[in-house]
Every structure is written in C-alpha cells, then in structure tokens.
PDB file of N, CA and C in Angstrom:
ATOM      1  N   UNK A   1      62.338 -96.990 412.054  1.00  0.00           N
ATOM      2  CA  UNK A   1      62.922 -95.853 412.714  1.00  0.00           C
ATOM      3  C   UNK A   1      63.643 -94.942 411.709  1.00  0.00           C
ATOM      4  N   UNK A   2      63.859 -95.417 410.514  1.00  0.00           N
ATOM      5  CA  UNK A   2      64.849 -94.984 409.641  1.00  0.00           C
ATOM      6  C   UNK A   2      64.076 -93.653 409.009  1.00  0.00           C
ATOM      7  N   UNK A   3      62.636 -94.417 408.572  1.00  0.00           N
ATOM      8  CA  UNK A   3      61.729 -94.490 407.245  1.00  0.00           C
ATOM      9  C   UNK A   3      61.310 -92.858 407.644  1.00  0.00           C
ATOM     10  N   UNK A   4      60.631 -92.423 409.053  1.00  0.00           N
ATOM     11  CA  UNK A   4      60.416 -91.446 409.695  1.00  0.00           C
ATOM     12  C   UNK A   4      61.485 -89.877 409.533  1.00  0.00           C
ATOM     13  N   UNK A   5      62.466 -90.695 409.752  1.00  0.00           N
ATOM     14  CA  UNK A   5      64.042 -89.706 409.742  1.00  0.00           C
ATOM     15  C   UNK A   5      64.431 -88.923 408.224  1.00  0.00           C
ATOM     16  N   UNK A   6      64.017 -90.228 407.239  1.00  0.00           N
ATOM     17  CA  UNK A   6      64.341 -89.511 405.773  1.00  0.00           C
ATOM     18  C   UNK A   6      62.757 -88.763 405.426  1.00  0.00           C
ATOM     19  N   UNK A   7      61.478 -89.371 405.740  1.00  0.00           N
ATOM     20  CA  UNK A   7      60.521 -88.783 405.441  1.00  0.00           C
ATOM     21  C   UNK A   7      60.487 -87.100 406.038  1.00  0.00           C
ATOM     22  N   UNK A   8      61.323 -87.088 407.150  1.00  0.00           N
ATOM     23  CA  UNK A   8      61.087 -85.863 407.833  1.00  0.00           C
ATOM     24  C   UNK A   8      62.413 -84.887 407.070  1.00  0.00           C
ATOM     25  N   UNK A   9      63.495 -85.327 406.511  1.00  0.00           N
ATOM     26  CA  UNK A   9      64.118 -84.439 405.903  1.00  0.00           C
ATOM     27  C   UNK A   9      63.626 -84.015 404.569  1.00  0.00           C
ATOM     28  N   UNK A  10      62.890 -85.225 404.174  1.00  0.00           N
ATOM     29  CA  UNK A  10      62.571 -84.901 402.555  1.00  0.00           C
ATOM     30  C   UNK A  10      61.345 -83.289 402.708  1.00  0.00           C
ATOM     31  N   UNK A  11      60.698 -83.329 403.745  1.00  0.00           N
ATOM     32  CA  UNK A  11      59.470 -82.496 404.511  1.00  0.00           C
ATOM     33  C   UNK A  11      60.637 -81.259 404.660  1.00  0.00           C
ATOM     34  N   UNK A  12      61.301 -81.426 404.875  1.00  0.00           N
ATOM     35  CA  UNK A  12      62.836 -80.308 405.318  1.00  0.00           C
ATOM     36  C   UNK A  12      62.832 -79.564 404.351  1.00  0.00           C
ATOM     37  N   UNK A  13      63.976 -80.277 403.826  1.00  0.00           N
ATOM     38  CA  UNK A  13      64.250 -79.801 402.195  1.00  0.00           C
ATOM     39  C   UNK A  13      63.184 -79.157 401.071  1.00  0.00           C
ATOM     40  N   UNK A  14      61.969 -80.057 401.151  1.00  0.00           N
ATOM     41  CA  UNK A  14      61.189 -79.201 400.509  1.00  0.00           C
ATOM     42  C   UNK A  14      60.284 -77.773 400.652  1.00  0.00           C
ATOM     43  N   UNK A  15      60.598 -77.712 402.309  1.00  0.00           N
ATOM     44  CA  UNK A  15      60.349 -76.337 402.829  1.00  0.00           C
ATOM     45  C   UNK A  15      60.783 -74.933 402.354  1.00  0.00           C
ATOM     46  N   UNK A  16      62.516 -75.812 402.421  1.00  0.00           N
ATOM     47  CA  UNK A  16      63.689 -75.005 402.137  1.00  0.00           C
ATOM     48  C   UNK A  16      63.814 -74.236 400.868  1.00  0.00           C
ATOM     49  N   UNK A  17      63.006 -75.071 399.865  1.00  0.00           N
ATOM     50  CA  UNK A  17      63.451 -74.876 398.397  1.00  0.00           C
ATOM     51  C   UNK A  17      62.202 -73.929 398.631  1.00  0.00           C
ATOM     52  N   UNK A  18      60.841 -74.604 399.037  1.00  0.00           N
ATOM     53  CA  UNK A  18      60.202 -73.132 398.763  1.00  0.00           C
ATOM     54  C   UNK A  18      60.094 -72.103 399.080  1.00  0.00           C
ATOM     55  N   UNK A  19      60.287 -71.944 400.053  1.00  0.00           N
ATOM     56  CA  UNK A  19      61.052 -70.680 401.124  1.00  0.00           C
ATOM     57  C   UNK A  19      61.789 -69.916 400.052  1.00  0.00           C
ATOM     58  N   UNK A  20      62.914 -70.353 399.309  1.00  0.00           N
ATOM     59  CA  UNK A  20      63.656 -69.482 398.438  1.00  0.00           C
ATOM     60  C   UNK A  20      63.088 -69.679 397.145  1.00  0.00           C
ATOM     61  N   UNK A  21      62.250 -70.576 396.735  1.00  0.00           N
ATOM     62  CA  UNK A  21      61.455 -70.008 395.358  1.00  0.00           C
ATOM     63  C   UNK A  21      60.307 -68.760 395.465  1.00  0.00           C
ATOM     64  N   UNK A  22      60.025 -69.133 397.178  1.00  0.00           N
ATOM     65  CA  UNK A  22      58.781 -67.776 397.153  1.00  0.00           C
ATOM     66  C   UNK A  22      59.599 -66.515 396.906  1.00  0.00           C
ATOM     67  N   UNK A  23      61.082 -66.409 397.554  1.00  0.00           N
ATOM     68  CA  UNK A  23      61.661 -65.331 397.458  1.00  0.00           C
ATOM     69  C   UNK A  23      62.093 -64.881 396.378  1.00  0.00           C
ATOM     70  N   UNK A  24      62.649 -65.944 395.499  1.00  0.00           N
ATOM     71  CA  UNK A  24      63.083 -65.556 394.023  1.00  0.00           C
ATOM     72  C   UNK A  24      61.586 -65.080 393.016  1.00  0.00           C
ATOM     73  N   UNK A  25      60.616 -65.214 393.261  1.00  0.00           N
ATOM     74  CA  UNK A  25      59.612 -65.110 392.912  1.00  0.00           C
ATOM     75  C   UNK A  25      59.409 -63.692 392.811  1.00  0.00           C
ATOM     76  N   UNK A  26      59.101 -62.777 394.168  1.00  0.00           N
ATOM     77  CA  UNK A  26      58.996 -62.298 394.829  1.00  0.00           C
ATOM     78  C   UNK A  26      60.008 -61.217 394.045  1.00  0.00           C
ATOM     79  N   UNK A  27      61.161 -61.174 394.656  1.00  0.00           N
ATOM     80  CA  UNK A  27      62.305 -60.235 393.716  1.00  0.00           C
ATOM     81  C   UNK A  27      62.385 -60.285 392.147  1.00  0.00           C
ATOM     82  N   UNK A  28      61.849 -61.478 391.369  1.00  0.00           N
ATOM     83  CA  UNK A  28      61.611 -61.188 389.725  1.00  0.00           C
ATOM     84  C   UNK A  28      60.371 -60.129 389.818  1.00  0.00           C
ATOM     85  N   UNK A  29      59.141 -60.369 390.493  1.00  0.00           N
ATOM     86  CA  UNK A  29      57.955 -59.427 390.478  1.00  0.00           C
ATOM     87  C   UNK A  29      58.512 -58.058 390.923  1.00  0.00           C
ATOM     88  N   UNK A  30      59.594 -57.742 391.615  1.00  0.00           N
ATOM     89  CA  UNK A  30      59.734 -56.240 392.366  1.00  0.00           C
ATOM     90  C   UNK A  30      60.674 -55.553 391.102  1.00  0.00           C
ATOM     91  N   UNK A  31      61.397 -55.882 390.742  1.00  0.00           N
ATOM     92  CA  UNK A  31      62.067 -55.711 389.249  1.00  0.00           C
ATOM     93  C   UNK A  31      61.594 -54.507 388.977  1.00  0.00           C
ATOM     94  N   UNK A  32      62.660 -53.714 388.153  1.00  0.00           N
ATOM     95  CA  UNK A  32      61.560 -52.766 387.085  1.00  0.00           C
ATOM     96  C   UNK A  32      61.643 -53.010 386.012  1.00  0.00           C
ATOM     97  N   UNK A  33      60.687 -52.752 385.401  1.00  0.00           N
ATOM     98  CA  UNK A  33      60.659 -53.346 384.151  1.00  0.00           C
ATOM     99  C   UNK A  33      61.571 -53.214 383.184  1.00  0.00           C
ATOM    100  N   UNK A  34      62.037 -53.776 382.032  1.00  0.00           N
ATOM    101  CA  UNK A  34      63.120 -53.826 380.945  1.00  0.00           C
ATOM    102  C   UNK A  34      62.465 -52.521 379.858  1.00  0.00           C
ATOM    103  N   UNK A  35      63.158 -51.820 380.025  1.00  0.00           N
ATOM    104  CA  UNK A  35      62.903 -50.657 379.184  1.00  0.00           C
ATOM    105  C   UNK A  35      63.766 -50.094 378.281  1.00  0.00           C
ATOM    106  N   UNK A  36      63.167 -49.874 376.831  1.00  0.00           N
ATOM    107  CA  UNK A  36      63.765 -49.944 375.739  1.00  0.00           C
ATOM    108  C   UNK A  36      65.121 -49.038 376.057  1.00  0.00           C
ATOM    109  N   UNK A  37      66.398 -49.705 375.012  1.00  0.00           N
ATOM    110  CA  UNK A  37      67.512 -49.014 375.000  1.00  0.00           C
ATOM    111  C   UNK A  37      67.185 -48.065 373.800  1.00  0.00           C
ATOM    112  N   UNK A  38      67.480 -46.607 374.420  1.00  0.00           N
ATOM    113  CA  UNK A  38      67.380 -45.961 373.122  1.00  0.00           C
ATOM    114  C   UNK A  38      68.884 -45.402 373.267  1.00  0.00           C
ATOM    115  N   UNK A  39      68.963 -44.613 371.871  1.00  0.00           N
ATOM    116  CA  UNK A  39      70.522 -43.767 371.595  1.00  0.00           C
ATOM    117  C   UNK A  39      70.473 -43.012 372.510  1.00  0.00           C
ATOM    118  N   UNK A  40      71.930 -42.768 373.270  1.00  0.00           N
ATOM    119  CA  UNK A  40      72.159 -41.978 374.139  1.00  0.00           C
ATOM    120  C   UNK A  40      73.561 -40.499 373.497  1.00  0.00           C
ATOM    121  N   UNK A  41      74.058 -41.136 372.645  1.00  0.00           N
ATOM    122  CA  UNK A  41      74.624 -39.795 372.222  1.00  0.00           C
ATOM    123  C   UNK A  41      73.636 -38.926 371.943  1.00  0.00           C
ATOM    124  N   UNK A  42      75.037 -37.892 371.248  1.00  0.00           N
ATOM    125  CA  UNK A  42      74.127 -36.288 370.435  1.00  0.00           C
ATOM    126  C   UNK A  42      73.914 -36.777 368.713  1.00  0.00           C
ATOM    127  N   UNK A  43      73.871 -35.934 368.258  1.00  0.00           N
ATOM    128  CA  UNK A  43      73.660 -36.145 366.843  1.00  0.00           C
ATOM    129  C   UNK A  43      75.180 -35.712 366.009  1.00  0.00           C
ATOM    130  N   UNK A  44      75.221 -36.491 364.905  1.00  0.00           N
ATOM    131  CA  UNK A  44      76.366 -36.251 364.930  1.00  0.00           C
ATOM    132  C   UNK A  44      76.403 -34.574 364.025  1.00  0.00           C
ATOM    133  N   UNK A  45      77.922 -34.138 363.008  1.00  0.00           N
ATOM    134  CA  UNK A  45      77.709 -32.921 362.771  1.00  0.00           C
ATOM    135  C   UNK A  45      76.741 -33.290 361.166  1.00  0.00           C
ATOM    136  N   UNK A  46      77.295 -34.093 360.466  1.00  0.00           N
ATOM    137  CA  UNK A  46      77.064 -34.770 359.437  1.00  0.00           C
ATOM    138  C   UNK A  46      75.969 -36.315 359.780  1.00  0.00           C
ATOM    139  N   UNK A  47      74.756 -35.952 359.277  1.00  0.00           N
ATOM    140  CA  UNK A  47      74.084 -37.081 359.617  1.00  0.00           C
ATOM    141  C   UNK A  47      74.307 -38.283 359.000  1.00  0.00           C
ATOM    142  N   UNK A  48      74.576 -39.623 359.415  1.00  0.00           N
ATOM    143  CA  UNK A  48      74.832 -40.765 358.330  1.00  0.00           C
ATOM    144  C   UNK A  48      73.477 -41.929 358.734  1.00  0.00           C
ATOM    145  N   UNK A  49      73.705 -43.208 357.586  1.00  0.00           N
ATOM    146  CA  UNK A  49      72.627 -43.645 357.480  1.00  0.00           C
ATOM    147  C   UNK A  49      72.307 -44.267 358.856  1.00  0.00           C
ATOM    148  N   UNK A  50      73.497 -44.628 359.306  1.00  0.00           N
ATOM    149  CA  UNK A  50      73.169 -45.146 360.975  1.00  0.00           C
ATOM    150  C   UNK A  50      72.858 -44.569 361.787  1.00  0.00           C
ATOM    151  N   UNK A  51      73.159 -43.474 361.824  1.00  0.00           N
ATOM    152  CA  UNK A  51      72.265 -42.167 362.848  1.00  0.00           C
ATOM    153  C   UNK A  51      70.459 -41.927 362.431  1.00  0.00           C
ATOM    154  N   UNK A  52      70.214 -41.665 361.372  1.00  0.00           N
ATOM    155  CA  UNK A  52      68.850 -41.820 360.686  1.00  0.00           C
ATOM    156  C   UNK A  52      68.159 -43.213 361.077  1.00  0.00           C
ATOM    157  N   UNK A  53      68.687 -43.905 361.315  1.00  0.00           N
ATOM    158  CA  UNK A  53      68.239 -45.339 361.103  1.00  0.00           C
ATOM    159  C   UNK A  53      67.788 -45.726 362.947  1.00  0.00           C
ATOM    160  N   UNK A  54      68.550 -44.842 363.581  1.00  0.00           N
ATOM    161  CA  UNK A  54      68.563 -44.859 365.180  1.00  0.00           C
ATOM    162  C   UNK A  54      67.373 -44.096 365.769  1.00  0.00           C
ATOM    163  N   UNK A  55      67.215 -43.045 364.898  1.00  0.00           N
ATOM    164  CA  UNK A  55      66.281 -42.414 365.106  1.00  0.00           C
ATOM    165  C   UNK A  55      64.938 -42.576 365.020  1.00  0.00           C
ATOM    166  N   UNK A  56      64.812 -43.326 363.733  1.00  0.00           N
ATOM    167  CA  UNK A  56      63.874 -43.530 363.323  1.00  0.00           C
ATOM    168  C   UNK A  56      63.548 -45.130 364.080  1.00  0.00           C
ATOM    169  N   UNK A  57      64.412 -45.455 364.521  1.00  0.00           N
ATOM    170  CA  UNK A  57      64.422 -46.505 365.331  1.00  0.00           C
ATOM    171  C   UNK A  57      63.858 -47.989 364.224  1.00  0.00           C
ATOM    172  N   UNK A  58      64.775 -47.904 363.159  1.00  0.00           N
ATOM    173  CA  UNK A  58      64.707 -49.210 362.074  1.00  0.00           C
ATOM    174  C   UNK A  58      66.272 -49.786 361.578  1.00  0.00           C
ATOM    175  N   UNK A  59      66.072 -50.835 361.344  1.00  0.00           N
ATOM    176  CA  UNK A  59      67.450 -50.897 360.354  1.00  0.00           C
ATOM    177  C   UNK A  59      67.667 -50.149 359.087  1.00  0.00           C
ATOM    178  N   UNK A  60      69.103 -50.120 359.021  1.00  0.00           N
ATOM    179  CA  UNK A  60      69.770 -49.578 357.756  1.00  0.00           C
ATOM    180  C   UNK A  60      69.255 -49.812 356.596  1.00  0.00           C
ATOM    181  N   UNK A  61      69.153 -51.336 356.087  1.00  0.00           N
ATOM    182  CA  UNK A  61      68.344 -51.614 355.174  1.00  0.00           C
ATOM    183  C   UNK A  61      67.301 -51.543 355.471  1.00  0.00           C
ATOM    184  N   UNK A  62      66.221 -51.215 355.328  1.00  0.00           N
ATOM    185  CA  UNK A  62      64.782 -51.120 355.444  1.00  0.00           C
ATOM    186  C   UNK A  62      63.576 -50.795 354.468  1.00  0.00           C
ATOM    187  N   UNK A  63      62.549 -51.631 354.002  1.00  0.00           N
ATOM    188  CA  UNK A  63      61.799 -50.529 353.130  1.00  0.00           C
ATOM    189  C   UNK A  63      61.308 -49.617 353.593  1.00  0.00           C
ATOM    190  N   UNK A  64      60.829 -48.816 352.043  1.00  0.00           N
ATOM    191  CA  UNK A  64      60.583 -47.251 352.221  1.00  0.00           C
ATOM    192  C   UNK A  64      59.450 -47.254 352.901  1.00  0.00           C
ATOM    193  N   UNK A  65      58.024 -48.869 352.781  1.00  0.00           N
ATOM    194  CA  UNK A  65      57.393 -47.916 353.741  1.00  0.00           C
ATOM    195  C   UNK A  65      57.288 -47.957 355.509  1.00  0.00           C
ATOM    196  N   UNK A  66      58.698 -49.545 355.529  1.00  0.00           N
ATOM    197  CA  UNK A  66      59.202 -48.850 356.610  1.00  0.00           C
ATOM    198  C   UNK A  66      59.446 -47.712 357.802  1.00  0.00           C
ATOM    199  N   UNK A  67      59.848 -46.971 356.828  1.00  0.00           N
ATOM    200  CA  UNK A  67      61.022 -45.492 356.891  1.00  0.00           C
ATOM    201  C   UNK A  67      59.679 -44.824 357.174  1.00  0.00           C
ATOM    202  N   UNK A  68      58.820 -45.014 356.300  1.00  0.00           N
ATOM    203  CA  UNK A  68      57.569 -43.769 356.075  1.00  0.00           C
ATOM    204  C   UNK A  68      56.916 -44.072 357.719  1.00  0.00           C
ATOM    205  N   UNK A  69      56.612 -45.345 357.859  1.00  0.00           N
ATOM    206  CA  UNK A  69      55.498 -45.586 358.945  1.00  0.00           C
ATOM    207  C   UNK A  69      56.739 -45.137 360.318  1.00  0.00           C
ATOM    208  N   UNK A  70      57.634 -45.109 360.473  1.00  0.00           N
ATOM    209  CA  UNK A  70      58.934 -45.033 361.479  1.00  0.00           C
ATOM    210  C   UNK A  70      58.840 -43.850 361.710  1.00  0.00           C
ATOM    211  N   UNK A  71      58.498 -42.724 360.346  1.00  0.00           N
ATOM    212  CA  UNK A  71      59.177 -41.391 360.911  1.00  0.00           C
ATOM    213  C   UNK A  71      57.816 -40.594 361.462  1.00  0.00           C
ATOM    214  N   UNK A  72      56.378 -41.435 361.065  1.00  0.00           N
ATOM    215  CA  UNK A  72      54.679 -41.199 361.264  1.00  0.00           C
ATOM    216  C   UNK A  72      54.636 -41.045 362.651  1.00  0.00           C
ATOM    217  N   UNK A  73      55.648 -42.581 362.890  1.00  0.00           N
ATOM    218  CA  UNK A  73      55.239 -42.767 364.818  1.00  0.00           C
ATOM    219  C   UNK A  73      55.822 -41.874 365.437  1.00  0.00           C
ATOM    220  N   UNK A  74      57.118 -41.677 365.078  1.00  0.00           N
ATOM    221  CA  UNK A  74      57.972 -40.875 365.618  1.00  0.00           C
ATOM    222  C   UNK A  74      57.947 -39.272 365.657  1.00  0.00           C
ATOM    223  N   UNK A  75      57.023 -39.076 364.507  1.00  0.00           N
ATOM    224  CA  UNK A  75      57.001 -37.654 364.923  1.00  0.00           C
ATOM    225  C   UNK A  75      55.774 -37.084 365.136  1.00  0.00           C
ATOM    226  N   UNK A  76      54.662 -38.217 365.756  1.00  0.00           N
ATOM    227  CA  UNK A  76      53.266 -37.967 365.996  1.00  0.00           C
ATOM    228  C   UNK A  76      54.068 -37.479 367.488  1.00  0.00           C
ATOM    229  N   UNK A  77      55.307 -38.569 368.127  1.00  0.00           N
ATOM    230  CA  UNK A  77      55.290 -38.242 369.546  1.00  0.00           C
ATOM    231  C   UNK A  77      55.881 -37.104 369.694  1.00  0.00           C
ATOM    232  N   UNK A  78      57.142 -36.432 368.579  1.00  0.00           N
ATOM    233  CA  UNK A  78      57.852 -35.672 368.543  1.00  0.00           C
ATOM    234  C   UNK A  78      57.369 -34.144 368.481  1.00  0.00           C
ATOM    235  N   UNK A  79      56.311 -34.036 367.601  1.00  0.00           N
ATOM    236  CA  UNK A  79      55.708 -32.870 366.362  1.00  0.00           C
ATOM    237  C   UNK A  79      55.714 -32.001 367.684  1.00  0.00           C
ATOM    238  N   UNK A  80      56.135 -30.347 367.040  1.00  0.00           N
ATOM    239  CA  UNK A  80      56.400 -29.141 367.929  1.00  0.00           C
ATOM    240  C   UNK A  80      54.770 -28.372 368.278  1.00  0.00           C
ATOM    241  N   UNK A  81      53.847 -29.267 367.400  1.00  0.00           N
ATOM    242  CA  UNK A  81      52.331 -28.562 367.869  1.00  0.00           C
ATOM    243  C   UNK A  81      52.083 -29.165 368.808  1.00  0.00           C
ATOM    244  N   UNK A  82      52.453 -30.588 369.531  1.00  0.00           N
ATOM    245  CA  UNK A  82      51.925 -31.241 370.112  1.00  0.00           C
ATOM    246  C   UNK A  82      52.933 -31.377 371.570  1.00  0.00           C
ATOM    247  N   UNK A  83      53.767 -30.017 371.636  1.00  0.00           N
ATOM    248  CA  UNK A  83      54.589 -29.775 372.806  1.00  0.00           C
ATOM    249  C   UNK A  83      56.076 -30.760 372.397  1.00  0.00           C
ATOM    250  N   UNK A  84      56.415 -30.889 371.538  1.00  0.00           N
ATOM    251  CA  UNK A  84      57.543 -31.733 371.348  1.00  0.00           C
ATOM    252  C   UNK A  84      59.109 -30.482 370.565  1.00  0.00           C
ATOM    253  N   UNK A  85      59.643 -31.028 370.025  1.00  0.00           N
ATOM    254  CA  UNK A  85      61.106 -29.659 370.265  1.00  0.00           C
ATOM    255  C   UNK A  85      61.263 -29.489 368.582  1.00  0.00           C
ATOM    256  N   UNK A  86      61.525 -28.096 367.796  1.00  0.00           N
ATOM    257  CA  UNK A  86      61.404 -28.304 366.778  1.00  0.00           C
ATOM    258  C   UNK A  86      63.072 -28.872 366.178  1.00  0.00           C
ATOM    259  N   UNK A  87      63.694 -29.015 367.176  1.00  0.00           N
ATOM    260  CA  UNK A  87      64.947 -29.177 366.763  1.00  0.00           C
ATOM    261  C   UNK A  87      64.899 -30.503 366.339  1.00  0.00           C
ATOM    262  N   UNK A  88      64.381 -30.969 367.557  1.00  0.00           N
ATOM    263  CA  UNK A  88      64.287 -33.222 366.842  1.00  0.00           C
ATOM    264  C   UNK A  88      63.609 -32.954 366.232  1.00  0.00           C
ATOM    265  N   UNK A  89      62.464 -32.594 365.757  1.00  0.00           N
ATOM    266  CA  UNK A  89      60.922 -32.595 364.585  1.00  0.00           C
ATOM    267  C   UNK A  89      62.157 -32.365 363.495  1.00  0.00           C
ATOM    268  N   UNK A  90      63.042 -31.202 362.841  1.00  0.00           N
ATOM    269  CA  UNK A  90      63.927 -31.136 361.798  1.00  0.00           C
ATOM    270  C   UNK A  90      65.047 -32.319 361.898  1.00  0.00           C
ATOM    271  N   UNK A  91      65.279 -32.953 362.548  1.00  0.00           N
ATOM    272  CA  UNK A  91      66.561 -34.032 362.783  1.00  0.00           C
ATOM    273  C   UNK A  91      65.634 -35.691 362.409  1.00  0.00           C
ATOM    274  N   UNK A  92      64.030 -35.351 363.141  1.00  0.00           N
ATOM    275  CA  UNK A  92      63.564 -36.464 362.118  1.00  0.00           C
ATOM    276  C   UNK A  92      63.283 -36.477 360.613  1.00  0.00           C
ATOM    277  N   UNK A  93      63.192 -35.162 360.193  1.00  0.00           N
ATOM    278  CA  UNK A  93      62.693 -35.223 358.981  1.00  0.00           C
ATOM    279  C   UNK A  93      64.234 -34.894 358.099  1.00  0.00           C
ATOM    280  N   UNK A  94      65.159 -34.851 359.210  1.00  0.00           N
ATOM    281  CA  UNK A  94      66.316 -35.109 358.211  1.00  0.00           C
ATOM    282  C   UNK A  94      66.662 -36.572 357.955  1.00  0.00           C
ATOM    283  N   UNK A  95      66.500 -37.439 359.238  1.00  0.00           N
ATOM    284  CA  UNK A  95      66.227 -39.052 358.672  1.00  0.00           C
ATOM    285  C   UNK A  95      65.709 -39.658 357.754  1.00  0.00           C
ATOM    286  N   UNK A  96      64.297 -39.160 357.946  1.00  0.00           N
ATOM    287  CA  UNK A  96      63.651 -39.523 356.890  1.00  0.00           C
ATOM    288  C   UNK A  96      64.001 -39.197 355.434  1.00  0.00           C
ATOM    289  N   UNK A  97      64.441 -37.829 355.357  1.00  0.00           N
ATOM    290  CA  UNK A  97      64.841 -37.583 353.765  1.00  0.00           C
ATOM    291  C   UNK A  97      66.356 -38.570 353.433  1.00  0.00           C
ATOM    292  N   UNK A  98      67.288 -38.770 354.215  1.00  0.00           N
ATOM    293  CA  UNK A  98      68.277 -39.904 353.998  1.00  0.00           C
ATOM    294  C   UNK A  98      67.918 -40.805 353.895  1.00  0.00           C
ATOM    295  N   UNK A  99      67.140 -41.479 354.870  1.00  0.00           N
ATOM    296  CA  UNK A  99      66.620 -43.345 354.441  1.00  0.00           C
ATOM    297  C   UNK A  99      66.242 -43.526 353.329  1.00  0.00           C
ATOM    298  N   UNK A 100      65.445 -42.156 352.687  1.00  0.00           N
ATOM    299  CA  UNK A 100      64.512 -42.220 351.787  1.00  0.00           C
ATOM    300  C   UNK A 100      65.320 -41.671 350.505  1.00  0.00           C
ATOM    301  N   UNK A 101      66.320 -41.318 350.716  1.00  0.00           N
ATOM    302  CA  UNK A 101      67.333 -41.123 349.412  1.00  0.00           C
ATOM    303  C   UNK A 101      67.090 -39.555 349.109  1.00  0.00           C
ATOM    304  N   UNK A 102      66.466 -38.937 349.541  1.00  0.00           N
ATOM    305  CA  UNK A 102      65.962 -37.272 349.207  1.00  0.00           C
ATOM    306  C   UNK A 102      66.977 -36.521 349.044  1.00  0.00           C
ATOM    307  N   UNK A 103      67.857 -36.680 350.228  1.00  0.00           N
ATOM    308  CA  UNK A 103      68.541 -35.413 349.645  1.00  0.00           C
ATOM    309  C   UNK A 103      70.123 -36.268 350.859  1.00  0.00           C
ATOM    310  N   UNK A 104      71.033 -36.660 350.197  1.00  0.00           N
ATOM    311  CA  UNK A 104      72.300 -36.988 350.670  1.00  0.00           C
ATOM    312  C   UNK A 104      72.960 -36.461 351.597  1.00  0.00           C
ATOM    313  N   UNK A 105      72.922 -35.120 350.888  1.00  0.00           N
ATOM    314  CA  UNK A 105      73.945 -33.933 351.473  1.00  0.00           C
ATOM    315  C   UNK A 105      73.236 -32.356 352.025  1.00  0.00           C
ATOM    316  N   UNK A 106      71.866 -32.759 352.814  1.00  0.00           N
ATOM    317  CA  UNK A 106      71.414 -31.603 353.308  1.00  0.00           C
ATOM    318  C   UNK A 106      71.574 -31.952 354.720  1.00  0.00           C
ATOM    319  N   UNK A 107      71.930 -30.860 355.453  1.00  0.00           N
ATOM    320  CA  UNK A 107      71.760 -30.801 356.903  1.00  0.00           C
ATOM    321  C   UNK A 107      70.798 -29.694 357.136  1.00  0.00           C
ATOM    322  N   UNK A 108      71.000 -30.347 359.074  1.00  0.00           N
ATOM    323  CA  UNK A 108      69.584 -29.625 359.258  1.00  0.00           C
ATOM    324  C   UNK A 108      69.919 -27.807 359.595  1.00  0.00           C
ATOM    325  N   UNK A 109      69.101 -27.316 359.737  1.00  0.00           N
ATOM    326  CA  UNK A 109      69.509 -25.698 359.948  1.00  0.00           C
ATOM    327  C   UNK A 109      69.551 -25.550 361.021  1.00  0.00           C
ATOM    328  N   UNK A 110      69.825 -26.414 361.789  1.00  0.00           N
ATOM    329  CA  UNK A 110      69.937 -25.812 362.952  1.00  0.00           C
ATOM    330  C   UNK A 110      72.108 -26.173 363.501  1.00  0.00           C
TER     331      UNK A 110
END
C-alpha cells in the first residue's frame, strides 16, 4: 500500500520539475541575444591610447598588424563612400595613426 503512494509522488515530482524545466527552457530561447558592448561616450577633446584602442576595438598593447587589420574592418563598415560619416572615418584614422605611433600630437580637424 505504501510502495504505490511513493511511486505515485516520485511520478509527481518528476512532472513538476519538468513543467518548470520546459519553462526555463523556453524563456533562455525567448532572450535576446547578448550583444556586443561597445563605447558609449563621445570622443574625447585630446585623443589617448585608450580611446584609439576602443575604437579600433583592440587592446592597448597590441601588434601593429593588429592595429592595421582593426582599423581595415572598421573602416570597410565606417568608409564615407560606402554611406558611413566622415567624421568617424577621420577619428578612425586618427586611431590608427596613435596605435601606430604616427603622429602623437595630431588631432582630428574636425
């Protein structure tokens, strides 16, 4: 009489759990997806290596051809022929000339 009573809760319980695994399931799939953190400030007035480095979306230390392939991707999406703003197109290629040691103390003209 017993054997029936626990067999029928164990039948219970395991209902229970899946009932709320279908649901947890269910709400991980409805999610939106994890989408990259990018920089949300402005630029600063004086560009430094951590601003360049954000942009270009690499670390500080980095090799050069790093830097080179970083600022390729970035301004294939950026470039002002291809509907993109010429203001970031000059703010990447001011990154790039800092990572890359070019020129320290140039800002951009704008």
């Amino acid at each position: 009489m017993v054997v029936p009573l626990i067999a029928g809760a164990a039948i219970a319980a395991t209902a229970v759990a899946g009932k709320y695994g279908i649901q947890a399931w269910q709400a991980f799939k409805a999610r939106p997806p994890r989408l990259r953190k990018f920089y949300e400030g402005g630029f600063q007035h004086k560009m430094t290596r951590r601003e360049a480095a954000l942009i270009l979306g690499v670390r500080e230390s980095v090799a050069l051809e790093k830097v080179k392939e970083a600022h390729r991707r970035v301004m294939i999406a950026n470039h002002p022929d291809a509907g993109g703003s010429h203001y970031l197109a000059s703010k990447i290629n001011e990154a790039k000339d800092l990572m890359l040691g070019k020129s320290e103390n140039s800002s951009s003209p704008f």
